[in-house]
PDB file of N, CA and C in Angstrom:
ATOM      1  N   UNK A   1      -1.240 -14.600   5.100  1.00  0.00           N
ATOM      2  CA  UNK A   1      -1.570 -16.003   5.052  1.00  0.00           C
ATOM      3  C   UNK A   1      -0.335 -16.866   4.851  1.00  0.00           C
ATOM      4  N   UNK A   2       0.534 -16.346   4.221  1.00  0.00           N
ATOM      5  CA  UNK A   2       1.678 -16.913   3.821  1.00  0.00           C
ATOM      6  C   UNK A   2       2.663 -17.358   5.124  1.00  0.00           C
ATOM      7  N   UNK A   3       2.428 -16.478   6.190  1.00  0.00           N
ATOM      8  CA  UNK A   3       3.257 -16.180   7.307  1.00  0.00           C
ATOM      9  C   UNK A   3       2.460 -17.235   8.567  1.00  0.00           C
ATOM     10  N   UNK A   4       1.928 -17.802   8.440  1.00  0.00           N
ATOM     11  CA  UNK A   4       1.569 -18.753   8.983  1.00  0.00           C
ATOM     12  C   UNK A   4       1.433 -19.622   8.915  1.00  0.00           C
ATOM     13  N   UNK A   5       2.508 -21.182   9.384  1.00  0.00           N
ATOM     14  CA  UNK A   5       2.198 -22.091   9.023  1.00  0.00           C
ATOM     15  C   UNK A   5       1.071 -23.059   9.067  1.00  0.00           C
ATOM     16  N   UNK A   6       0.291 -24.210   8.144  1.00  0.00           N
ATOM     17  CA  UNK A   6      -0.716 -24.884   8.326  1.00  0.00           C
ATOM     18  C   UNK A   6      -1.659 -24.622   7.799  1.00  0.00           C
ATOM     19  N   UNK A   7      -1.953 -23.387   7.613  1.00  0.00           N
ATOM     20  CA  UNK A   7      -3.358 -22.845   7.093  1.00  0.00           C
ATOM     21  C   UNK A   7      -3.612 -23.114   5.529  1.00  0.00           C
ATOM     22  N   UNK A   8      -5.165 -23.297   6.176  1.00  0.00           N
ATOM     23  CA  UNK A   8      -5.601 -23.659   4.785  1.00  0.00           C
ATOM     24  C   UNK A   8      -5.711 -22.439   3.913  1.00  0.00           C
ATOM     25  N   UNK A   9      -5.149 -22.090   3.248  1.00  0.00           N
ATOM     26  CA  UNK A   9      -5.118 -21.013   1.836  1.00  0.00           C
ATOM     27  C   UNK A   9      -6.541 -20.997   1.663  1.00  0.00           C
ATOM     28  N   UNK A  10      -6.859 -21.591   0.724  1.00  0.00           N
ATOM     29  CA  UNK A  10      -8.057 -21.502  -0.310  1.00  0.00           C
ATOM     30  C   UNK A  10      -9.293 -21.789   0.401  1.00  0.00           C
ATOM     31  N   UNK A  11      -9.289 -22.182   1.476  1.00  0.00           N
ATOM     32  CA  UNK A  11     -10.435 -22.289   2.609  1.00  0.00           C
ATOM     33  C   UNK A  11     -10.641 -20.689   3.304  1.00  0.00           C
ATOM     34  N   UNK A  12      -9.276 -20.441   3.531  1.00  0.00           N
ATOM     35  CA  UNK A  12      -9.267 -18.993   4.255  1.00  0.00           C
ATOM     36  C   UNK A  12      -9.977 -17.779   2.926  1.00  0.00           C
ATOM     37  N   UNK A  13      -9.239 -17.802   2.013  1.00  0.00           N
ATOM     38  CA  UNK A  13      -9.816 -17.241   1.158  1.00  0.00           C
ATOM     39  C   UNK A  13     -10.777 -16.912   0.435  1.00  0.00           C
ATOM     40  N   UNK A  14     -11.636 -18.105   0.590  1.00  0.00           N
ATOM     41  CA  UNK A  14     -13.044 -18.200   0.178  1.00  0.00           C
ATOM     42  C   UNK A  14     -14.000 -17.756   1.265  1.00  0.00           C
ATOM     43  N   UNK A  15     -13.527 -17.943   2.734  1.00  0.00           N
ATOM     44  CA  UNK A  15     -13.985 -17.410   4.006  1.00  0.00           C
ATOM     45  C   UNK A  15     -13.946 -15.982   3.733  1.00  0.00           C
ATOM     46  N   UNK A  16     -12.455 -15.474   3.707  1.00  0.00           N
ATOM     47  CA  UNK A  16     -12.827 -14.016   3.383  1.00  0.00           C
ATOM     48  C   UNK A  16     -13.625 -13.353   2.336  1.00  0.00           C
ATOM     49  N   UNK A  17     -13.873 -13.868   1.621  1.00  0.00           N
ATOM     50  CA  UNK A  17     -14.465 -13.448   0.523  1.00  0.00           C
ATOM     51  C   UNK A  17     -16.231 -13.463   0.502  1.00  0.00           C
ATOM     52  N   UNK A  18     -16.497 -14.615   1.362  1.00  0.00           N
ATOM     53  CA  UNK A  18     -17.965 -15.004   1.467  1.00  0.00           C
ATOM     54  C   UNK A  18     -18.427 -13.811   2.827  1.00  0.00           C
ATOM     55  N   UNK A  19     -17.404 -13.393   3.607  1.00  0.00           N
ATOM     56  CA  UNK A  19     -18.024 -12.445   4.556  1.00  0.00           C
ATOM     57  C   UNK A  19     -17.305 -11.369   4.378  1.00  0.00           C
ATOM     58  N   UNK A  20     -16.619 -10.495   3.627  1.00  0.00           N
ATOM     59  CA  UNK A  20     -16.618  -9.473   2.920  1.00  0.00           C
ATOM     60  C   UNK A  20     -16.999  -8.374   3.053  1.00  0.00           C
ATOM     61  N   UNK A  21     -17.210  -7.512   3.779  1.00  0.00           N
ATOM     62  CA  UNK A  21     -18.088  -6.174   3.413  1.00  0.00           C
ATOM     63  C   UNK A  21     -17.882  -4.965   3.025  1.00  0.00           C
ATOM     64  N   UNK A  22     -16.535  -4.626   2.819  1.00  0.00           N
ATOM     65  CA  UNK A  22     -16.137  -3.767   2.525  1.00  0.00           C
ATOM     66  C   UNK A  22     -14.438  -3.064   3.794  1.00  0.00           C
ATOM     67  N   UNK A  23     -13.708  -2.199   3.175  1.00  0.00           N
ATOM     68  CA  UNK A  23     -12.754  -1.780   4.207  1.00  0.00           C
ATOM     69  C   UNK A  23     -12.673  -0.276   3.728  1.00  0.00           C
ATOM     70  N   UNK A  24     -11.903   0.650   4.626  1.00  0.00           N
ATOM     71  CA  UNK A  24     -11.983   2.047   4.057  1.00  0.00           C
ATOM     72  C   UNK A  24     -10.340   2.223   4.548  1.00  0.00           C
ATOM     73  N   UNK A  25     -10.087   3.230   4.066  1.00  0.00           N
ATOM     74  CA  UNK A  25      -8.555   3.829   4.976  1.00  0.00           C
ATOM     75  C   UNK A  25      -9.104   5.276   4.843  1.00  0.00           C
ATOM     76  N   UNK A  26      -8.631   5.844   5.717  1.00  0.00           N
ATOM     77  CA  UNK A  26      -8.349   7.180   5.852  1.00  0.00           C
ATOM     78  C   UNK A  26      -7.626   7.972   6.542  1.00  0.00           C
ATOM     79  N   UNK A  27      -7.737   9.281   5.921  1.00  0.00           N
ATOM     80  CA  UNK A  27      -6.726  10.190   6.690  1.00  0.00           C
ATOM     81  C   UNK A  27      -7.020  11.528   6.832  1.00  0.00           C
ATOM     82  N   UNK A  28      -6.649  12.508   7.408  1.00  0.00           N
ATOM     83  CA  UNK A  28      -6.951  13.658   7.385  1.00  0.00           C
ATOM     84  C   UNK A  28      -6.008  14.695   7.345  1.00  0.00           C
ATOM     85  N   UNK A  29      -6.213  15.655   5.799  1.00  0.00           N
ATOM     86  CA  UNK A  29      -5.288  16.353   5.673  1.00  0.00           C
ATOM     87  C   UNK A  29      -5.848  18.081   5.923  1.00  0.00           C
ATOM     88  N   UNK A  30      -4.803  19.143   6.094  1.00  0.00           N
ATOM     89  CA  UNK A  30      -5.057  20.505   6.293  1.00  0.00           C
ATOM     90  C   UNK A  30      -5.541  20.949   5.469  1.00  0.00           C
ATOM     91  N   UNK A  31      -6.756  21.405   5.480  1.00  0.00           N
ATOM     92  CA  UNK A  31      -7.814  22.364   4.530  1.00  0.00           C
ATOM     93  C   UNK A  31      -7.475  23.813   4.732  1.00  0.00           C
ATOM     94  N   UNK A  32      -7.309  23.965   3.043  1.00  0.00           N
ATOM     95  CA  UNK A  32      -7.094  25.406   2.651  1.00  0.00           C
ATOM     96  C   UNK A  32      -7.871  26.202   3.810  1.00  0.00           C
ATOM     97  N   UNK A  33      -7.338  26.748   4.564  1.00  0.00           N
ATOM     98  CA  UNK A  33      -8.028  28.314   5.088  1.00  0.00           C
ATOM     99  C   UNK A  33      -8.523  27.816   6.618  1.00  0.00           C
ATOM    100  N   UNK A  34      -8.032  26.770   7.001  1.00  0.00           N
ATOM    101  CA  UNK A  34      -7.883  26.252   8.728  1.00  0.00           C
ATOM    102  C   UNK A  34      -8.649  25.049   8.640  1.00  0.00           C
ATOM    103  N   UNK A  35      -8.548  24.416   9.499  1.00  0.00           N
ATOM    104  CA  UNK A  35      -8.746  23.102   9.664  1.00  0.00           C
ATOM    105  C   UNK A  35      -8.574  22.023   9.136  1.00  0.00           C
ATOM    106  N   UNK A  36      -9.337  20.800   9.565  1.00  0.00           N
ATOM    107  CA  UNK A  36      -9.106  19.665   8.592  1.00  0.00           C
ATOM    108  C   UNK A  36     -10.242  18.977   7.355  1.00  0.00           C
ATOM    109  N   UNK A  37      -9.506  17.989   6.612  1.00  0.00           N
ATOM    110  CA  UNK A  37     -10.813  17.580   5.710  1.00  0.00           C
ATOM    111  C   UNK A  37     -10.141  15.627   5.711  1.00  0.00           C
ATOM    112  N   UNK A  38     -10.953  14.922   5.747  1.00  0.00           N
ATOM    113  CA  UNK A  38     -11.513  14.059   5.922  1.00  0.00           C
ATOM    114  C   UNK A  38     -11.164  13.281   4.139  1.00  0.00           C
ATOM    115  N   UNK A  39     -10.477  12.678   4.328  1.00  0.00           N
ATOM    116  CA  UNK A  39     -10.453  12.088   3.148  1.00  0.00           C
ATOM    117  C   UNK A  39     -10.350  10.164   3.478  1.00  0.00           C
ATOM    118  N   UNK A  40     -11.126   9.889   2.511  1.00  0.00           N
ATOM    119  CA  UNK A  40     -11.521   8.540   2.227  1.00  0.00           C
ATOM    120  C   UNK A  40     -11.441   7.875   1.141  1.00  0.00           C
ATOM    121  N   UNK A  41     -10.671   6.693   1.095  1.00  0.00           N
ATOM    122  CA  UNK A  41     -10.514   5.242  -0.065  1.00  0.00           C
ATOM    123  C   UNK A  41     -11.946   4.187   0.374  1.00  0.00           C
ATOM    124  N   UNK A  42     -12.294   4.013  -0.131  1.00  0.00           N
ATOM    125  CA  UNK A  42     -13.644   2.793   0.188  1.00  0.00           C
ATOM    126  C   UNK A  42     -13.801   1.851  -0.863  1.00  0.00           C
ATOM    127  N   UNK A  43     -13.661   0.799  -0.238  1.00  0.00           N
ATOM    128  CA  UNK A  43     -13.679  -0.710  -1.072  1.00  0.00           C
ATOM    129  C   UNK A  43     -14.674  -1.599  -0.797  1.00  0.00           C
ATOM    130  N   UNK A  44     -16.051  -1.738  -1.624  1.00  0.00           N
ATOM    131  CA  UNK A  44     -17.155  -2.461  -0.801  1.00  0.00           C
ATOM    132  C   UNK A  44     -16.991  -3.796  -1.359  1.00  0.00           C
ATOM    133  N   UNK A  45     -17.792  -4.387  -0.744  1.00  0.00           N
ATOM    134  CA  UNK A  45     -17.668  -5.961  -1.051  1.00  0.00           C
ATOM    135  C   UNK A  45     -18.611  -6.566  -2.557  1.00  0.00           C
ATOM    136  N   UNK A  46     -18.551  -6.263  -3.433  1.00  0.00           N
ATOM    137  CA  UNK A  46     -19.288  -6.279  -4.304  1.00  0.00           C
ATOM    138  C   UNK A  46     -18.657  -7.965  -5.158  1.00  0.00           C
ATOM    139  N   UNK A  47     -19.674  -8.433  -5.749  1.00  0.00           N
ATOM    140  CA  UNK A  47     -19.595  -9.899  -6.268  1.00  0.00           C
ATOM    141  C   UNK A  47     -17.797  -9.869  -7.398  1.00  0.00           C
ATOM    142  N   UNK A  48     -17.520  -8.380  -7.715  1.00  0.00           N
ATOM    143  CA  UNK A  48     -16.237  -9.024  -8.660  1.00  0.00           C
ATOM    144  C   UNK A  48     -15.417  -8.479  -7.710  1.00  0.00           C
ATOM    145  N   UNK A  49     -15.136  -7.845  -6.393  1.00  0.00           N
ATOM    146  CA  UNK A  49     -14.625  -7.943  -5.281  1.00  0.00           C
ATOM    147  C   UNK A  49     -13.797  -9.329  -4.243  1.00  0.00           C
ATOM    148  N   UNK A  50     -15.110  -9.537  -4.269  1.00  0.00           N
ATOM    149  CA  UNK A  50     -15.187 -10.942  -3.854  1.00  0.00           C
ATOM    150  C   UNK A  50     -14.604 -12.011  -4.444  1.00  0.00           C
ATOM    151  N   UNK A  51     -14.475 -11.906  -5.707  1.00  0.00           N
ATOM    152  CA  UNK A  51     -14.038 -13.078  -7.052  1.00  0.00           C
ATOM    153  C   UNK A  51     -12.558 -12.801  -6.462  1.00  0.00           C
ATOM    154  N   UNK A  52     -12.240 -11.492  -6.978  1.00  0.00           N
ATOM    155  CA  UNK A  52     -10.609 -11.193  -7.063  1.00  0.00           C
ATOM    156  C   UNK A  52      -9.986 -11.984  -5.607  1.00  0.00           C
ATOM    157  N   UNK A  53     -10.891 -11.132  -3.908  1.00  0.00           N
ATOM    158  CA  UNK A  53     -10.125 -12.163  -3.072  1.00  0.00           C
ATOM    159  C   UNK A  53     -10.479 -13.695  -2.802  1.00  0.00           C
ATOM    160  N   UNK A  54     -11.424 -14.557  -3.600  1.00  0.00           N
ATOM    161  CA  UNK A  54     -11.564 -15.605  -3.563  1.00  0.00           C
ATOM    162  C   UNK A  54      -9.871 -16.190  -4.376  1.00  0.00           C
ATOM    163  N   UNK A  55      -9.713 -15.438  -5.244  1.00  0.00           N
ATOM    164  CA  UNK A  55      -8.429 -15.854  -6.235  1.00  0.00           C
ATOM    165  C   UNK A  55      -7.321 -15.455  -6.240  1.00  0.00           C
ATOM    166  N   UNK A  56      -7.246 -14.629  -5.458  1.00  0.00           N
ATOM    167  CA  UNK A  56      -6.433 -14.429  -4.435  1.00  0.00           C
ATOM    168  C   UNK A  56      -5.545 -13.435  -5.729  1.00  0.00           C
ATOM    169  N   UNK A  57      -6.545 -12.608  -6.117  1.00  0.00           N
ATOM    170  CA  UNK A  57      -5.457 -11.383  -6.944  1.00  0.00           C
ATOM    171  C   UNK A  57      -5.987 -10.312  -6.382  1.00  0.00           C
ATOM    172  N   UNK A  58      -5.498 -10.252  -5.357  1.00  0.00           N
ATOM    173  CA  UNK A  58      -5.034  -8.739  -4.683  1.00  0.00           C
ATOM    174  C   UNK A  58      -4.841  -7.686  -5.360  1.00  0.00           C
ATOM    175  N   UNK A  59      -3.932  -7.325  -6.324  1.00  0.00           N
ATOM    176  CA  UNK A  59      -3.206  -6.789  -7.257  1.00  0.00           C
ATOM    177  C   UNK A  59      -4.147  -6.116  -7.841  1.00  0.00           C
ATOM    178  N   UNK A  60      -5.129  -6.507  -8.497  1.00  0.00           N
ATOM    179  CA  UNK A  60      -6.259  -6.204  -9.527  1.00  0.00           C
ATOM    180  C   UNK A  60      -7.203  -5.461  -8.411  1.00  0.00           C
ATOM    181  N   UNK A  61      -7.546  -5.868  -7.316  1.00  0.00           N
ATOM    182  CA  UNK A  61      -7.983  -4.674  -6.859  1.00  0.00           C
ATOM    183  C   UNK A  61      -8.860  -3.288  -7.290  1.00  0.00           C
ATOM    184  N   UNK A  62      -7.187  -2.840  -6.988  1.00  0.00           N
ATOM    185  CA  UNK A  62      -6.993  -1.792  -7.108  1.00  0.00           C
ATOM    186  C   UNK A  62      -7.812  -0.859  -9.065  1.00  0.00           C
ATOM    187  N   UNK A  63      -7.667  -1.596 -10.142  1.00  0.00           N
ATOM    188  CA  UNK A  63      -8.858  -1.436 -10.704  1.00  0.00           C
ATOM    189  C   UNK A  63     -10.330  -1.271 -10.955  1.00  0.00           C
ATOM    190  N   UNK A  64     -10.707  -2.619  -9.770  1.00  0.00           N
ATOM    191  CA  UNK A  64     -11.828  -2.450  -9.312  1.00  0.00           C
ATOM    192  C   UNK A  64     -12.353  -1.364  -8.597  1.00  0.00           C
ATOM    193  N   UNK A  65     -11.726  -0.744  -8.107  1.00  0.00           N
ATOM    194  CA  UNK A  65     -11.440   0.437  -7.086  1.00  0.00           C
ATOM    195  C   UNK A  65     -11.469   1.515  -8.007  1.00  0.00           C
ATOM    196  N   UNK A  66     -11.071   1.775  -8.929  1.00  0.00           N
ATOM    197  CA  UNK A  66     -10.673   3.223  -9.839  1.00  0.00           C
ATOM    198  C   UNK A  66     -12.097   2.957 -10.891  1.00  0.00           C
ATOM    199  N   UNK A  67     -12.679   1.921 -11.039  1.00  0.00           N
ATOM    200  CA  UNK A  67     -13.769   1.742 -11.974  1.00  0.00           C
ATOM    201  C   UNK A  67     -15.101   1.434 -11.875  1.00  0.00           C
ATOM    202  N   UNK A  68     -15.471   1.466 -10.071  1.00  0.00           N
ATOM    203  CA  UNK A  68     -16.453   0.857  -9.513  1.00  0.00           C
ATOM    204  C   UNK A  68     -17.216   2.584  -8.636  1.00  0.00           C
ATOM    205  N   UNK A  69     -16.537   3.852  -9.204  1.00  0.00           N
ATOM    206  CA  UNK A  69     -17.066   4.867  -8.107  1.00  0.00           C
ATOM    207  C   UNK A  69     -18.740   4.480  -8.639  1.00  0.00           C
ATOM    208  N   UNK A  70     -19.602   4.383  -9.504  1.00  0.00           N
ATOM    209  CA  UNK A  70     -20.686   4.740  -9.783  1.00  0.00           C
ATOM    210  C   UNK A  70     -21.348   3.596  -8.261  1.00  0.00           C
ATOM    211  N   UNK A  71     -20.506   2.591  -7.837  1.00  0.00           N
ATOM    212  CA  UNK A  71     -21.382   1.857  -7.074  1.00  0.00           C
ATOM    213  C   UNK A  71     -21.031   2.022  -5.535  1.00  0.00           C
ATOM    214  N   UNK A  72     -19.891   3.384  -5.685  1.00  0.00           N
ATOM    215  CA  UNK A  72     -19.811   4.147  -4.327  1.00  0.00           C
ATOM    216  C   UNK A  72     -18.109   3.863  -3.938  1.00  0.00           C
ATOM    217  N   UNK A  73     -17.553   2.904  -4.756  1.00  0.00           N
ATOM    218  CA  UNK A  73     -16.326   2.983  -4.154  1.00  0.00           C
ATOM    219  C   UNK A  73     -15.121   4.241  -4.810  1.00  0.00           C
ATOM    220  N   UNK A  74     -14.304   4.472  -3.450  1.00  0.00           N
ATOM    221  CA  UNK A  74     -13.741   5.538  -4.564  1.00  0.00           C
ATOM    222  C   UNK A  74     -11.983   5.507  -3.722  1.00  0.00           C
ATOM    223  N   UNK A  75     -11.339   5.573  -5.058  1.00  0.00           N
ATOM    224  CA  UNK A  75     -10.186   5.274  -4.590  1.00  0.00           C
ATOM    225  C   UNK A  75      -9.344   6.692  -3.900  1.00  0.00           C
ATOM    226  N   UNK A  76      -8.254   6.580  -3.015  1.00  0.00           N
ATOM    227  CA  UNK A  76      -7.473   7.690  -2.229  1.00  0.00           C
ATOM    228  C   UNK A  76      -6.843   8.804  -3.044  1.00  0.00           C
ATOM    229  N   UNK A  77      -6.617   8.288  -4.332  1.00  0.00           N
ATOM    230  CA  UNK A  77      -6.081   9.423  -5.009  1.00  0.00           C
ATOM    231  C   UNK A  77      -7.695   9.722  -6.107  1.00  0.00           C
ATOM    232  N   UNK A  78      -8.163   9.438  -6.374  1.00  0.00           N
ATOM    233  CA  UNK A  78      -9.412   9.659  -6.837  1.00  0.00           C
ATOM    234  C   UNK A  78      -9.894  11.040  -5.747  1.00  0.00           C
ATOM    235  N   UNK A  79     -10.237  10.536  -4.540  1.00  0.00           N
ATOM    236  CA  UNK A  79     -10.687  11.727  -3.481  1.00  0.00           C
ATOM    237  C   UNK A  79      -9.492  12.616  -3.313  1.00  0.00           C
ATOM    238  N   UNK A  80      -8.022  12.666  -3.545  1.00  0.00           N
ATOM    239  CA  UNK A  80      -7.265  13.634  -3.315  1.00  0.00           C
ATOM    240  C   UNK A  80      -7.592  14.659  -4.548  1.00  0.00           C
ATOM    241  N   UNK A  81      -7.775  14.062  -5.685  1.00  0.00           N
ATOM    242  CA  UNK A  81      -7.701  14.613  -7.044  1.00  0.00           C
ATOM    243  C   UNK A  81      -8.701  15.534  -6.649  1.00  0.00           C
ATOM    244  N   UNK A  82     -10.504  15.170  -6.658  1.00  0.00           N
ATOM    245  CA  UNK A  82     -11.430  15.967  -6.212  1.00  0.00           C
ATOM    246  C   UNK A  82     -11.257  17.122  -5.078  1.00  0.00           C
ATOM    247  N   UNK A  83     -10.610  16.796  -4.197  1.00  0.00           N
ATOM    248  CA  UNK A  83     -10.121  18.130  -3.238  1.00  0.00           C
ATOM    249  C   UNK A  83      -9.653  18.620  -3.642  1.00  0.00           C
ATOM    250  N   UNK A  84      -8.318  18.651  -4.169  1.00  0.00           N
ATOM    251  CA  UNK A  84      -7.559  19.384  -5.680  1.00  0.00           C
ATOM    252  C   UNK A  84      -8.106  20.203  -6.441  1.00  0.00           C
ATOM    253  N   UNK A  85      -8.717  19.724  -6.849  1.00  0.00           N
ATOM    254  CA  UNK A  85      -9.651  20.171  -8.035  1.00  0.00           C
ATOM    255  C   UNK A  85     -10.681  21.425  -7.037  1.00  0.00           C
ATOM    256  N   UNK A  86     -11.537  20.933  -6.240  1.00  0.00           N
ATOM    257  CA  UNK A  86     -12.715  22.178  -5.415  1.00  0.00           C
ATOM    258  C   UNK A  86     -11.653  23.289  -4.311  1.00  0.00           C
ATOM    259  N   UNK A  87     -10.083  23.316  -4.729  1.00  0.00           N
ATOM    260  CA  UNK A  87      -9.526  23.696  -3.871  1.00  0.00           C
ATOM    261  C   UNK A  87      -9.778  24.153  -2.460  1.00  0.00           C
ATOM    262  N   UNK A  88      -9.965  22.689  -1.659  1.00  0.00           N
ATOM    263  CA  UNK A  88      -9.735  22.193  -0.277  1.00  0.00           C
ATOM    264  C   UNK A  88      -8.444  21.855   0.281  1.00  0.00           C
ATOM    265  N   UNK A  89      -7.721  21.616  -0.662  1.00  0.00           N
ATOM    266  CA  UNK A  89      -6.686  20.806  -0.195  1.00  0.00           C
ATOM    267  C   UNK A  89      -5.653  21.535  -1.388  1.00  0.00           C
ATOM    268  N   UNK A  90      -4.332  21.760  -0.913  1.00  0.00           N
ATOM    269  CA  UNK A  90      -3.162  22.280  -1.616  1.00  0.00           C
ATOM    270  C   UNK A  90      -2.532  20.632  -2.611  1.00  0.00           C
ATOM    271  N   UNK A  91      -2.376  20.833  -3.358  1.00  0.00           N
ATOM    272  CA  UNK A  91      -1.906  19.948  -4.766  1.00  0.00           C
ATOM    273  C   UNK A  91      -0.534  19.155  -4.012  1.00  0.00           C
ATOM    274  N   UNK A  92       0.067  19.649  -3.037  1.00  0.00           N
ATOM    275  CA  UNK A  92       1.571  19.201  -2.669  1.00  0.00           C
ATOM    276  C   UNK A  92       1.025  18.420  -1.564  1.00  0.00           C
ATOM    277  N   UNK A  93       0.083  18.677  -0.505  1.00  0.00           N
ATOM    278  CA  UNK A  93      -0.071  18.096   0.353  1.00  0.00           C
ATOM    279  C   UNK A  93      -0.609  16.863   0.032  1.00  0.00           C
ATOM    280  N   UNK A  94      -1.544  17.061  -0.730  1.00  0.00           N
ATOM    281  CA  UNK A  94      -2.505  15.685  -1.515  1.00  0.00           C
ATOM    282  C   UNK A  94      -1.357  14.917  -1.854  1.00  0.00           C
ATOM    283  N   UNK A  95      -0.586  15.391  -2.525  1.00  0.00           N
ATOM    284  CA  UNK A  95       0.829  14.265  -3.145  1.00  0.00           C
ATOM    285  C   UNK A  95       1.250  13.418  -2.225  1.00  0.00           C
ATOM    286  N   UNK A  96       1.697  14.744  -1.232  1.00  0.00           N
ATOM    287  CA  UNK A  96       2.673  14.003  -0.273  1.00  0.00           C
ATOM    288  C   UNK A  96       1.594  13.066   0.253  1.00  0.00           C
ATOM    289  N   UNK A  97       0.385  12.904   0.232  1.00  0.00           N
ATOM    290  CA  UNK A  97      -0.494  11.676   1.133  1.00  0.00           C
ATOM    291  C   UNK A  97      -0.548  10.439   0.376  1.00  0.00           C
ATOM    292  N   UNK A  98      -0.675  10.673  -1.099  1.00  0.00           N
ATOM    293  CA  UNK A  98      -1.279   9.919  -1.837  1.00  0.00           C
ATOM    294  C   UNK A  98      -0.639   8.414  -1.536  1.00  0.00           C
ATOM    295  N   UNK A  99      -0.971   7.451  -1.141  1.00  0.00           N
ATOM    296  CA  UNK A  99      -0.438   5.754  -1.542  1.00  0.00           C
ATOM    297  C   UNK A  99       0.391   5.791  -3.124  1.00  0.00           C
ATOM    298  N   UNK A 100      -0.606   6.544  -4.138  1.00  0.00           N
ATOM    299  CA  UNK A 100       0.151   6.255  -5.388  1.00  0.00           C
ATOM    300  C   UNK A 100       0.298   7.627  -6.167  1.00  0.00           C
ATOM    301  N   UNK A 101       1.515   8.208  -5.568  1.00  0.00           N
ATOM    302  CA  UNK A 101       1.638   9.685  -6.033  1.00  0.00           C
ATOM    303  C   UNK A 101       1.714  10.012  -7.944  1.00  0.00           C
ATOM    304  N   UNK A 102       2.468   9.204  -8.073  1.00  0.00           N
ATOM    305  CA  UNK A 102       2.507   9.307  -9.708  1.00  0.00           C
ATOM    306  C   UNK A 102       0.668   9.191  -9.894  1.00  0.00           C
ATOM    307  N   UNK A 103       0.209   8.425  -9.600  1.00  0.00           N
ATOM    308  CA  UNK A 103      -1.233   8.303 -10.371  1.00  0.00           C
ATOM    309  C   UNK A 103      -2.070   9.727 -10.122  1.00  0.00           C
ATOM    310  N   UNK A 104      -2.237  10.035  -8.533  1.00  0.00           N
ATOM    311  CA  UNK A 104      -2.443  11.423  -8.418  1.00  0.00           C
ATOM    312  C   UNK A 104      -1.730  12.945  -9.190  1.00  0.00           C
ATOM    313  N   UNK A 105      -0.682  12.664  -9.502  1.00  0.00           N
ATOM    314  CA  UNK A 105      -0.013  13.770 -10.598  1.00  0.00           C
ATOM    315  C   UNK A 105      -0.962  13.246 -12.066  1.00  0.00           C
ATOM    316  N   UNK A 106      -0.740  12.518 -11.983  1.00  0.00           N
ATOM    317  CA  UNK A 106      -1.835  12.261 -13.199  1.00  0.00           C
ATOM    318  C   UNK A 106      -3.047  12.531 -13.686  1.00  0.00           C
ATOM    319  N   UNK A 107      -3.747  11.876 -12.696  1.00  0.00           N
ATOM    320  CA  UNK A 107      -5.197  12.737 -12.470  1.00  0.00           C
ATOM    321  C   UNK A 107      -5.322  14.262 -12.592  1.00  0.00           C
ATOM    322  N   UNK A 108      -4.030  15.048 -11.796  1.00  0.00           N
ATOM    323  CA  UNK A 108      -3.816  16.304 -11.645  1.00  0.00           C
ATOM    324  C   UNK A 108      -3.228  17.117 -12.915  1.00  0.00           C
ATOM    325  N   UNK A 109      -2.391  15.909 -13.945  1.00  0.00           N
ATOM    326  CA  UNK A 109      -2.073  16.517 -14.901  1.00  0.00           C
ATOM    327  C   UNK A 109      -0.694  17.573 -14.318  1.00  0.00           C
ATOM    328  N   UNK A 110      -0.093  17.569 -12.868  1.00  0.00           N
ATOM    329  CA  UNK A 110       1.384  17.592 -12.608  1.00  0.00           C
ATOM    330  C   UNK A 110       2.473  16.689 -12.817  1.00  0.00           C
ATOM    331  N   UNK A 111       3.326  17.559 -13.596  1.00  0.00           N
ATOM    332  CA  UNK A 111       4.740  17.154 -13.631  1.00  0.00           C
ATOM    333  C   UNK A 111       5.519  15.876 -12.387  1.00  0.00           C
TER     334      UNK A 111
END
């Protein structure tokens, strides 16, 4: 938003926020013993979702995200950790994917 001149900020923002529905990322990493597995971040549009990009704190997010699985969202190192854990996925590879590797060592309880 910043990168364009003219625009209305806080008009745009409240736009995004009022039609909202959610975004996912994903990726797919090598599963222990051949093939692939399917891993997913999911961010739904839920009313304190919505607040954060009405106000344009991006940033915070990412809390919402680590504290909202009961209402289905679940963050990328959250789902790396769980593959980890049901050994699907090798502990190094998950790292090397993770967006936020320190937090995934964490979860994992690695060095």
């Amino acid at each position: 938003m910043n990168m364009v001149p003219g625009i209305d900020k806080a008009g745009f923002q409240n736009l995004l926020a009022e039609v909202f529905l959610g975004a996912t990322c994903q990726r797919l990493l090598p599963r222990v013993g051949g093939g692939l597995v399917l891993v997913s971040e999911i961010l739904l549009g839920t009313q304190p979702v919505k607040a954060l990009l009405r106000d344009s704190k991006i940033l915070q997010l990412q809390s919402v995200l680590e504290t909202s699985r009961d209402e289905g969202m679940i963050s990328l190192e959250r789902r790396l950790a769980d593959l980890v854990k049901t050994g699907e996925v090798i502990s190094a590879e998950a790292i090397g994917q993770a967006s936020r590797p320190d937090a995934l060592k964490s979860m994992l309880k690695v060095r």
